[in-house]
Protein backbone atom coordinates (compact mmCIF):
# COMPACT_ATOMS: atom_id res chain seq x y z
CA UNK A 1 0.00 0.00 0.00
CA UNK A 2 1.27 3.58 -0.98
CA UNK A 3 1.68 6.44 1.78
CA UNK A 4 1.57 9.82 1.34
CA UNK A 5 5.69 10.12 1.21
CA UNK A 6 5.54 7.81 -1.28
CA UNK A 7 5.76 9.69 -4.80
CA UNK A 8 3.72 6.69 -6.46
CA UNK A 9 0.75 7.64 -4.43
CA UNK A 10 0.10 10.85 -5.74
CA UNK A 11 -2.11 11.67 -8.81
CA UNK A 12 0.71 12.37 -11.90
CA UNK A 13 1.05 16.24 -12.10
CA UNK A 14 3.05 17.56 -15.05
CA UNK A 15 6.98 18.78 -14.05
CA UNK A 16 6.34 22.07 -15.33
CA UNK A 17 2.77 23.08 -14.03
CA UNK A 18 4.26 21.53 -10.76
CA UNK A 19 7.68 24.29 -10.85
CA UNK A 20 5.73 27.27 -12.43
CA UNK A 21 2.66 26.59 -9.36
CA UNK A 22 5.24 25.95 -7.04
CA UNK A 23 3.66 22.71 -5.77
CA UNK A 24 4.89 20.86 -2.73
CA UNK A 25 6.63 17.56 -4.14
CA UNK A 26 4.60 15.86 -1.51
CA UNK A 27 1.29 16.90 -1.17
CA UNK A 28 0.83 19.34 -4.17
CA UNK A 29 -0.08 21.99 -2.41
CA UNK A 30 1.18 25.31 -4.05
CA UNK A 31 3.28 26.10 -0.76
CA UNK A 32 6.84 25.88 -2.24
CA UNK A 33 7.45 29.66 -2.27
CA UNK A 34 7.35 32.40 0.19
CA UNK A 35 8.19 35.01 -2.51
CA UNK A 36 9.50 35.78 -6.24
CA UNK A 37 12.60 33.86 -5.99
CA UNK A 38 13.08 32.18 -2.05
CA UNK A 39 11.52 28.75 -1.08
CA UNK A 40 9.53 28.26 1.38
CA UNK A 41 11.15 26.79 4.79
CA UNK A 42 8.38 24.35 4.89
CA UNK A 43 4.98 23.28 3.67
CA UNK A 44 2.44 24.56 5.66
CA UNK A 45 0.09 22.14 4.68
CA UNK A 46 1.91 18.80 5.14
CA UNK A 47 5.06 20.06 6.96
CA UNK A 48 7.66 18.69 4.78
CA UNK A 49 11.12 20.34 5.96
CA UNK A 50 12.25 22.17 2.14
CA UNK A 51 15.83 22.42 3.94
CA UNK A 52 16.60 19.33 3.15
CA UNK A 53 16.41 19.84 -0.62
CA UNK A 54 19.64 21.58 -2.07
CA UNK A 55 18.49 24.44 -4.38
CA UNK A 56 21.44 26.22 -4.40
CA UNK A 57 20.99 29.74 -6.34
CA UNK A 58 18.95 28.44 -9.36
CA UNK A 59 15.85 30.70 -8.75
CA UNK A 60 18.21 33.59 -9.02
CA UNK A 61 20.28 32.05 -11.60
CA UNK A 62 17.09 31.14 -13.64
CA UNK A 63 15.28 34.69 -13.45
CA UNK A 64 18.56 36.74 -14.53
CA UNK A 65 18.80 34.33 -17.73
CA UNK A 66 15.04 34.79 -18.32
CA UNK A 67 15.37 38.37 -17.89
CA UNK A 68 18.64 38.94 -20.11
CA UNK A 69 17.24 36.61 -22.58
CA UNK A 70 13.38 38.46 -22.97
CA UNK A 71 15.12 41.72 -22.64
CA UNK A 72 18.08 40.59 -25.79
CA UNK A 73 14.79 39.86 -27.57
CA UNK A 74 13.10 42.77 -27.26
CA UNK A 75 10.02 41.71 -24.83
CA UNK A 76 10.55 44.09 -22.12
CA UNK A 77 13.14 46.71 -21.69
CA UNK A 78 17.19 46.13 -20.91
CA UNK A 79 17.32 48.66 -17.90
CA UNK A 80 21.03 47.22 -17.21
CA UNK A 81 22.16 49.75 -20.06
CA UNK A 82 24.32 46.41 -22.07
């Protein structure tokens, strides 16, 4: 029988509607963030600890790219003056 901590046991949710909702890997609650670009200590809903996942700075990393890239291509403005 599957338990909740067991990733088999939840309903199949798509990788990226999971990371753009922020969705605990758990429970699925969206409860992963606690702003733009920081993670959440915990889930409120289900309490899994976050700290034990290693995230390093890819938020960060991920939104300058984004940013640089949308801004090389013309889809919002390059404020950075390059």
């Amino acid at each position: 029988m599957a338990t909740q901590d067991d990733p088999a046991s939840s309903a199949a949710v798509p990788l990226l509607r999971a990371a753009v909702k922020g969705m605990c890997p758990r429970c699925s609650a969206p409860a992963l963030f606690a702003g733009p670009v920081r993670f959440a200590p915990s889930c409120r809903p289900c309490g899994l600890d976050y700290g034990q996942f290693n995230v390093g700075d890819g938020p960060a990393a991920f939104l300058t790219l984004e940013y640089r890239n949308r801004a090389r291509e013309g889809r919002i403005a390059d404020k950075t003056g390059s």
